[in-house]
PDB file of N, CA and C in Angstrom:
ATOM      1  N   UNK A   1     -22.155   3.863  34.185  1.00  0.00           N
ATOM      2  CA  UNK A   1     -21.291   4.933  34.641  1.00  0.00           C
ATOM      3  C   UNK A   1     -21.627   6.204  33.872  1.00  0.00           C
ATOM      4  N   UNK A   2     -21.581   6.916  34.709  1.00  0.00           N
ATOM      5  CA  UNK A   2     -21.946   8.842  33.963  1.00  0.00           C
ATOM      6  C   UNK A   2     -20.320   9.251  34.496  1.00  0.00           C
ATOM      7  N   UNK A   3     -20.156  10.173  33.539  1.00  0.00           N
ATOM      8  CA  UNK A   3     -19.229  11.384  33.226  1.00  0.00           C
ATOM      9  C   UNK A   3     -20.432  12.273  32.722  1.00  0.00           C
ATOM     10  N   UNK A   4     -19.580  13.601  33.704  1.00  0.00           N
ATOM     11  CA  UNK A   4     -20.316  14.962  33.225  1.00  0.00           C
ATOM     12  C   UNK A   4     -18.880  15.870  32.691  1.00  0.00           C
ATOM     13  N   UNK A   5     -19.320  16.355  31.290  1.00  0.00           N
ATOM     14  CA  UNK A   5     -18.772  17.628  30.905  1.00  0.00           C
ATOM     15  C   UNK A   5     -18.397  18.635  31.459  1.00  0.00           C
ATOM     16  N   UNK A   6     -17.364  19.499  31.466  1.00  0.00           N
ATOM     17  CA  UNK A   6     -17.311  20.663  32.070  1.00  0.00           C
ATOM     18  C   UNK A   6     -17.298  21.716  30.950  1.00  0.00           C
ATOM     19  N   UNK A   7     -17.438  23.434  31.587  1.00  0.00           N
ATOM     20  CA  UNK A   7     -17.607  23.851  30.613  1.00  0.00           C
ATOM     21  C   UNK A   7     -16.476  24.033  29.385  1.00  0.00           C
ATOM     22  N   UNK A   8     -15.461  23.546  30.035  1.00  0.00           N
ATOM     23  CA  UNK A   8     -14.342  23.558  29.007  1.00  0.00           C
ATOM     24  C   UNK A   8     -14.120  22.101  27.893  1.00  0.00           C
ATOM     25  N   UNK A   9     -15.127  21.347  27.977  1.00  0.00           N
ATOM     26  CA  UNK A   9     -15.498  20.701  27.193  1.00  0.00           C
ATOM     27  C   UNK A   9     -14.407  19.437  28.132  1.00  0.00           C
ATOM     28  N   UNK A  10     -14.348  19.057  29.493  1.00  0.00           N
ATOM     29  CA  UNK A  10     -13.351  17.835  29.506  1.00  0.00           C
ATOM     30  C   UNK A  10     -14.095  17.429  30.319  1.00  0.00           C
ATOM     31  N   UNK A  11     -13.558  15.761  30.607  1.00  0.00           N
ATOM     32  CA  UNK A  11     -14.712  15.006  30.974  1.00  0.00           C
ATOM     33  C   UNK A  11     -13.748  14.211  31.999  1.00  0.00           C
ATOM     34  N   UNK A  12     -14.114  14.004  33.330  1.00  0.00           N
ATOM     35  CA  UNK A  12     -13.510  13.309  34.592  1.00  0.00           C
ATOM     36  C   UNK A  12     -14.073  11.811  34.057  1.00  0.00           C
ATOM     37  N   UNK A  13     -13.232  10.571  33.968  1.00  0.00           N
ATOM     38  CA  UNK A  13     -13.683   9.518  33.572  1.00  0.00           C
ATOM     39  C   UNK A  13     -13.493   8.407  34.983  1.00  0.00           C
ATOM     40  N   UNK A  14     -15.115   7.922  35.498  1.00  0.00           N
ATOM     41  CA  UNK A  14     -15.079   7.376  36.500  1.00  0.00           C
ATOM     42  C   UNK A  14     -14.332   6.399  36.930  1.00  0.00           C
ATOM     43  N   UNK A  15     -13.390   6.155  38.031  1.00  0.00           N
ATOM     44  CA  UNK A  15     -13.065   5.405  39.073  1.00  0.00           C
ATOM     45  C   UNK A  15     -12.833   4.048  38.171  1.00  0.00           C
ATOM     46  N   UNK A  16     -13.737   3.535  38.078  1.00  0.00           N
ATOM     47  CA  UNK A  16     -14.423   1.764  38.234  1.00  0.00           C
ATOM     48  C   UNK A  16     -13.972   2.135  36.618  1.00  0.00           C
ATOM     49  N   UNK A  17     -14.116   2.746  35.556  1.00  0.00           N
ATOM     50  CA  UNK A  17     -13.725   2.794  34.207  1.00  0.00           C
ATOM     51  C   UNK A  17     -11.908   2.737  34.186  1.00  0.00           C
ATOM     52  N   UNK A  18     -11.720   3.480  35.008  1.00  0.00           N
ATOM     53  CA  UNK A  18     -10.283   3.958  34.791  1.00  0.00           C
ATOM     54  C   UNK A  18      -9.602   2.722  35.309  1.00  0.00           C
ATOM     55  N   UNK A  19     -10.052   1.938  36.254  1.00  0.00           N
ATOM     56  CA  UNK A  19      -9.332   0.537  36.663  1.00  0.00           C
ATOM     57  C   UNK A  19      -9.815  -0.021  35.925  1.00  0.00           C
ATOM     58  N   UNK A  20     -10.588  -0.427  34.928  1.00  0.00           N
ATOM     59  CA  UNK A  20     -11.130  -1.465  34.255  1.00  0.00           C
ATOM     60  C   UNK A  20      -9.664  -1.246  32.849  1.00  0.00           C
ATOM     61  N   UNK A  21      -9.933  -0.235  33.051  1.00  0.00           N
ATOM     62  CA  UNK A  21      -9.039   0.117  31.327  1.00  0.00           C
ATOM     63  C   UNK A  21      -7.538  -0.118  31.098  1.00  0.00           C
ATOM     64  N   UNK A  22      -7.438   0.333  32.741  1.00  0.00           N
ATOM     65  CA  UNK A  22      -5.585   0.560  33.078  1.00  0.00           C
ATOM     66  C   UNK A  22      -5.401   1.409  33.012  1.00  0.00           C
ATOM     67  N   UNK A  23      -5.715   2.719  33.217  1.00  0.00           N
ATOM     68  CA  UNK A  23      -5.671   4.234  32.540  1.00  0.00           C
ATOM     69  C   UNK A  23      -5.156   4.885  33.664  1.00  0.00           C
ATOM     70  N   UNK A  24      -3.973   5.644  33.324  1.00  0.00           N
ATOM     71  CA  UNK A  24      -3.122   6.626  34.895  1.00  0.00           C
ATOM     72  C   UNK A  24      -3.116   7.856  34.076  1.00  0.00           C
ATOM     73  N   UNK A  25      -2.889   8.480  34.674  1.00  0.00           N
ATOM     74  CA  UNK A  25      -2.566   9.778  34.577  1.00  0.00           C
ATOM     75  C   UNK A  25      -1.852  10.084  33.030  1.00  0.00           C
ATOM     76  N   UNK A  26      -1.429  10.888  32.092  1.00  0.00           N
ATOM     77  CA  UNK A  26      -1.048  10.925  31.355  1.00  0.00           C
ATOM     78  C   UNK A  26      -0.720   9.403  29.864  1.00  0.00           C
ATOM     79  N   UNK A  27      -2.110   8.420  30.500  1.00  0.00           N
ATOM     80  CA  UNK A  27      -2.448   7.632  28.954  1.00  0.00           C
ATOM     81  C   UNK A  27      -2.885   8.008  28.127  1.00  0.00           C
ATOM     82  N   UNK A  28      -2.457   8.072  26.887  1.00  0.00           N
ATOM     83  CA  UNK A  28      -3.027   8.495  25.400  1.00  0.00           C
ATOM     84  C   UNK A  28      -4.153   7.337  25.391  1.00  0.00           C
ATOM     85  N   UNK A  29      -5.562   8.240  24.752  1.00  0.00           N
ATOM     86  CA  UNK A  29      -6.688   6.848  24.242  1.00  0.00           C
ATOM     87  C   UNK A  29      -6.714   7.675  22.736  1.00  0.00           C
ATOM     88  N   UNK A  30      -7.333   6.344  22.883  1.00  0.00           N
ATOM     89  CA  UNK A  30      -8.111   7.103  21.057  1.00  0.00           C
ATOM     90  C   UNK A  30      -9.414   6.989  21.152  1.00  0.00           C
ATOM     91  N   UNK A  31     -10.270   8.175  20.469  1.00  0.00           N
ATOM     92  CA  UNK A  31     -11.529   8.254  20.591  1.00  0.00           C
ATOM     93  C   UNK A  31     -12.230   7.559  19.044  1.00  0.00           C
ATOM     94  N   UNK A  32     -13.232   6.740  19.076  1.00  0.00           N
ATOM     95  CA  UNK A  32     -13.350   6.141  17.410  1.00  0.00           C
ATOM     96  C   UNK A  32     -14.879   6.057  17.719  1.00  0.00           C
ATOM     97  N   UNK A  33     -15.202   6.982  16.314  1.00  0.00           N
ATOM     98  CA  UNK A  33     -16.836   6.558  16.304  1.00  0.00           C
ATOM     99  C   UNK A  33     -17.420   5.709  15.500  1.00  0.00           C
ATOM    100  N   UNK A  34     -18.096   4.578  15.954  1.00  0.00           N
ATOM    101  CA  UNK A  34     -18.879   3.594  15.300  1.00  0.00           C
ATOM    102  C   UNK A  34     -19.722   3.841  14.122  1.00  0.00           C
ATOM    103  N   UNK A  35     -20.179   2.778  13.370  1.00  0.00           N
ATOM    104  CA  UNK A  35     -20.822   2.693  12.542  1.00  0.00           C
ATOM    105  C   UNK A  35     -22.439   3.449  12.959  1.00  0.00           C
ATOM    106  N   UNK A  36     -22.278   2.909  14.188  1.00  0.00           N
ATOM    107  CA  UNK A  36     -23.701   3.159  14.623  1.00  0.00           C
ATOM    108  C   UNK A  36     -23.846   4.036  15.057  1.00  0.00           C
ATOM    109  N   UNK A  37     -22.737   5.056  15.591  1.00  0.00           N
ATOM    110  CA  UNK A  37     -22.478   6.676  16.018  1.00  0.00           C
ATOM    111  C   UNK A  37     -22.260   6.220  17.671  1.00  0.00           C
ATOM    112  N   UNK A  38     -22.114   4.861  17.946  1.00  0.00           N
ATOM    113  CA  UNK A  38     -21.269   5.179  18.979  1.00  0.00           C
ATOM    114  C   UNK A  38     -20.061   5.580  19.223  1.00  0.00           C
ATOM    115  N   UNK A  39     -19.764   6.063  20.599  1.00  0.00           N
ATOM    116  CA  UNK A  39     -17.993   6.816  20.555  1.00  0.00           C
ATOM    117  C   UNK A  39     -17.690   5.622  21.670  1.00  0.00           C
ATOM    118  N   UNK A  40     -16.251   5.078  20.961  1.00  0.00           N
ATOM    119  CA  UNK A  40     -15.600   4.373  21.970  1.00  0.00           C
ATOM    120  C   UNK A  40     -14.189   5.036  22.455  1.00  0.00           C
ATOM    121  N   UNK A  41     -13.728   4.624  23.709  1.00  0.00           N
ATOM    122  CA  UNK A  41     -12.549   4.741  24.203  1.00  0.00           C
ATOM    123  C   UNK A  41     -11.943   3.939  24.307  1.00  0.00           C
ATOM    124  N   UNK A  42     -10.416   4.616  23.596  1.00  0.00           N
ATOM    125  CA  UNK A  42      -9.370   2.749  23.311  1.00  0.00           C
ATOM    126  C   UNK A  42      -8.399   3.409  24.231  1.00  0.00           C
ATOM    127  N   UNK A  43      -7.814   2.605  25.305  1.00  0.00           N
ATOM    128  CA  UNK A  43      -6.385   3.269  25.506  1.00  0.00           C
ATOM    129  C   UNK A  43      -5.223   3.024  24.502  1.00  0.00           C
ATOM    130  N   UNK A  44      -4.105   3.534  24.580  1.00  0.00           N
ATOM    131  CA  UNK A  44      -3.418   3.179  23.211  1.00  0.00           C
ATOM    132  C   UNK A  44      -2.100   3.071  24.663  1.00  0.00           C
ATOM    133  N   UNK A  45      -1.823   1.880  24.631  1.00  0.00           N
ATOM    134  CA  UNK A  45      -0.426   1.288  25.731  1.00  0.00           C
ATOM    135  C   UNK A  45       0.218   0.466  25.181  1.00  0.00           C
ATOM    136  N   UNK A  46      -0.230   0.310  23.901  1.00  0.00           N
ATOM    137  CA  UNK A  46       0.745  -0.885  23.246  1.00  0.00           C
ATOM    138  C   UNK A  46       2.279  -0.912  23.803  1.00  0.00           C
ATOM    139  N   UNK A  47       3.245  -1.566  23.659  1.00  0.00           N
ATOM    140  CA  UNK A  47       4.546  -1.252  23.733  1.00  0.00           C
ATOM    141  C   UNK A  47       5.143  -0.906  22.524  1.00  0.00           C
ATOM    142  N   UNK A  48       6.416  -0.427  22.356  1.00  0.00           N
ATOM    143  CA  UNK A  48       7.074  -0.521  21.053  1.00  0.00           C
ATOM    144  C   UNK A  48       7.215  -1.921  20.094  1.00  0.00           C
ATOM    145  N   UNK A  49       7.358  -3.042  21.479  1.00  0.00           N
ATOM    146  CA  UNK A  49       7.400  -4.303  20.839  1.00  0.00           C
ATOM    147  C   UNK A  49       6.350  -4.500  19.951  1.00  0.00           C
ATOM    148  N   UNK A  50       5.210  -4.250  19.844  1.00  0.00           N
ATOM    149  CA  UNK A  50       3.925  -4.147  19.219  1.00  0.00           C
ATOM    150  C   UNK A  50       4.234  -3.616  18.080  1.00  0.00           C
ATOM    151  N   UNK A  51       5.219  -2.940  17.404  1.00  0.00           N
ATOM    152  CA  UNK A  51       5.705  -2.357  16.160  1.00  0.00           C
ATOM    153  C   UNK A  51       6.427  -3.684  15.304  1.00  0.00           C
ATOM    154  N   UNK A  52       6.736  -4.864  16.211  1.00  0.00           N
ATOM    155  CA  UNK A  52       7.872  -5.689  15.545  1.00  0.00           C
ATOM    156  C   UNK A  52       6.692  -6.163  14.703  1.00  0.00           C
ATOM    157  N   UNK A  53       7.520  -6.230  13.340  1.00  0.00           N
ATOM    158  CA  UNK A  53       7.272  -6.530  11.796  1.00  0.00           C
ATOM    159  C   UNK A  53       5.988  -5.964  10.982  1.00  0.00           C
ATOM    160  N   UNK A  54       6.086  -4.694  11.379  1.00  0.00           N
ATOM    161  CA  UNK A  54       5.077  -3.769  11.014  1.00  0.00           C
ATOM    162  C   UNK A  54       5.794  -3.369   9.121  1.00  0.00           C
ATOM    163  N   UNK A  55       7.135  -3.432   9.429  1.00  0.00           N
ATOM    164  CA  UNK A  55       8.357  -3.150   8.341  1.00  0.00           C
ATOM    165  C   UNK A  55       8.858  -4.600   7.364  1.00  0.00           C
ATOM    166  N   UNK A  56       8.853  -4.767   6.794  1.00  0.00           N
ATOM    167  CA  UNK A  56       9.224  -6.048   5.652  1.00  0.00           C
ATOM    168  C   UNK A  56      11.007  -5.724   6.368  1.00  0.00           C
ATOM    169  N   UNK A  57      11.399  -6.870   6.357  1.00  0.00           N
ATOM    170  CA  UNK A  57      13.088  -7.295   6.153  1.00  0.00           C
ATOM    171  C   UNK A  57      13.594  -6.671   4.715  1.00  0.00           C
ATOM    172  N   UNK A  58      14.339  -6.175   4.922  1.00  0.00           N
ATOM    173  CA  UNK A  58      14.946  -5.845   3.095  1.00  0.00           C
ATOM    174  C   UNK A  58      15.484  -7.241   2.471  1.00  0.00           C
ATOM    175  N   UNK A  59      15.010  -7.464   1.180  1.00  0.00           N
ATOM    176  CA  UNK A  59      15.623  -8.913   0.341  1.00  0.00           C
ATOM    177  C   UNK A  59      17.064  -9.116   0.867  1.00  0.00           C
ATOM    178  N   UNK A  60      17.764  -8.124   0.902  1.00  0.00           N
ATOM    179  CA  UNK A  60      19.308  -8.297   1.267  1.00  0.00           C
ATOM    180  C   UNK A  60      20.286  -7.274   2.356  1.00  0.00           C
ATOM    181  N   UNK A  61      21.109  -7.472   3.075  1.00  0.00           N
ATOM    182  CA  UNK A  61      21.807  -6.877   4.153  1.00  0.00           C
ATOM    183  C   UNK A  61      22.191  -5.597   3.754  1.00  0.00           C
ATOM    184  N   UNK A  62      22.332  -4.134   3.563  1.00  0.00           N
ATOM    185  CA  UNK A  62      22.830  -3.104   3.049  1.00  0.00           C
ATOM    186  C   UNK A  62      24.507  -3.344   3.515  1.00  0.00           C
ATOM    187  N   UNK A  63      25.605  -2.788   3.128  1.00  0.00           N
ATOM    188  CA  UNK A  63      26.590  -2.953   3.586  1.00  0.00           C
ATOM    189  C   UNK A  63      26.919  -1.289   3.939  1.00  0.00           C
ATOM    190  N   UNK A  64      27.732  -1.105   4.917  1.00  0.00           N
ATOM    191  CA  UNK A  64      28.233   0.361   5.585  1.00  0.00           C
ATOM    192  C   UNK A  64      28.513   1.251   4.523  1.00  0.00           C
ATOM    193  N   UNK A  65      29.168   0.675   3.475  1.00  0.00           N
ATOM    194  CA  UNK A  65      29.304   1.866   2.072  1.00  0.00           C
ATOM    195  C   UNK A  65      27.935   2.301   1.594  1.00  0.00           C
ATOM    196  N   UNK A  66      26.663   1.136   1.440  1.00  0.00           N
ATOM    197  CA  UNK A  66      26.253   1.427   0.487  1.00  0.00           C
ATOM    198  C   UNK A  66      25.097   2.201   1.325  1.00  0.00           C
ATOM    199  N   UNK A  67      24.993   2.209   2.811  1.00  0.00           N
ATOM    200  CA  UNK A  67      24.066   2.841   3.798  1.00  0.00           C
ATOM    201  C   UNK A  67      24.753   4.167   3.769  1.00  0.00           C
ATOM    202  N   UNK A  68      25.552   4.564   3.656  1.00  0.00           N
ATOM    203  CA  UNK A  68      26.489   5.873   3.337  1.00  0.00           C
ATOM    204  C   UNK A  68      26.069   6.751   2.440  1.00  0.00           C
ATOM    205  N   UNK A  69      25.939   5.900   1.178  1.00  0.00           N
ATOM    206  CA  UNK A  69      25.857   6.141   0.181  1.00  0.00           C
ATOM    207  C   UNK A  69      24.531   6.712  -0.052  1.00  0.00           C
ATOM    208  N   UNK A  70      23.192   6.283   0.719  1.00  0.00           N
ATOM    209  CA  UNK A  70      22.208   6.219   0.659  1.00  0.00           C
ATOM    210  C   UNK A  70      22.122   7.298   1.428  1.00  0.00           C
ATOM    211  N   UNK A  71      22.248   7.826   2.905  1.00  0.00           N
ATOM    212  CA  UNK A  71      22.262   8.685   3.883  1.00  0.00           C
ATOM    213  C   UNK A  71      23.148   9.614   2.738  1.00  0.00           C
ATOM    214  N   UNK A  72      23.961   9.518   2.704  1.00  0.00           N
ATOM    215  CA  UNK A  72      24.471  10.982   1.414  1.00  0.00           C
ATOM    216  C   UNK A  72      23.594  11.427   0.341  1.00  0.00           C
ATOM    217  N   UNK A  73      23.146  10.719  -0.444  1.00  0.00           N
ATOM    218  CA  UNK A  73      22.162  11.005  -1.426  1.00  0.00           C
ATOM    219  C   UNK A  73      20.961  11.531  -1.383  1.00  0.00           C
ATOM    220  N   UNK A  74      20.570  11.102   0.563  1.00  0.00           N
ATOM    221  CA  UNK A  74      19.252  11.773   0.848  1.00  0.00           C
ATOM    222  C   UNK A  74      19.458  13.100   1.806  1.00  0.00           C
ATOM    223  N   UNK A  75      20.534  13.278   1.545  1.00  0.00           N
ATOM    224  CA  UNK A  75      20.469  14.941   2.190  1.00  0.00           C
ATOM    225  C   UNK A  75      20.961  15.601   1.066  1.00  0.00           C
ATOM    226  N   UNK A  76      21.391  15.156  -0.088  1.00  0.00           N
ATOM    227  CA  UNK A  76      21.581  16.009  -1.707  1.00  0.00           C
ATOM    228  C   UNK A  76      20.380  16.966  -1.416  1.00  0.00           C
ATOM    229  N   UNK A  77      20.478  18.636  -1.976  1.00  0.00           N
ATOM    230  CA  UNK A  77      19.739  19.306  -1.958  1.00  0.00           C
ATOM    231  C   UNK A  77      19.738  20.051  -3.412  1.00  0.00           C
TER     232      UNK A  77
END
C-alpha cells in the first residue's frame, strides 16, 4: 500500500489499511519509530477498562474525615 503526502504534510491512509486497523474518522494512533528507523502506526482504542490496575489498592480504606482532610490540605496555599 502507498500513501502520498500532501503539501501540508498529511497523509490519506489507504482503504484496505484503515479496515485492517479499525480506524474511523477521528481515531487517535500513535506514531513510534523503530530501532531500525522504521515508523509504525498503532491505533490507540484501548477502552478505559484497559486502565484497571494500572494504580496499586491503598494498604487500607481512607475514611470520609480523613479524605477531607486530605482534599483540604491539598488546596492549602
Amino acid at each position: 500500500m502507498v500513501a502520498t503526502m500532501t503539501s501540508k504534510g498529511q497523509l490519506t491512509i489507504p482503504v484496505e489499511a484503515r479496515r485492517r486497523l479499525g480506524l474511523k474518522a477521528g481515531t487517535k494512533v500513535d506514531l513510534v519509530t523503530t530501532e531500525d528507523g522504521r515508523l509504525e502506526l498503532i491505533p490507540l482504542t484501548d477502552s478505559v477498562k484497559g486502565l484497571k490496575g494500572m494504580v496499586p489498592k491503598p494498604e487500607k480504606p481512607l475514611s470520609l474525615e480523613e479524605m477531607e482532610q486530605a482534599i483540604a490540605g491539598g488546596s492549602a496555599s
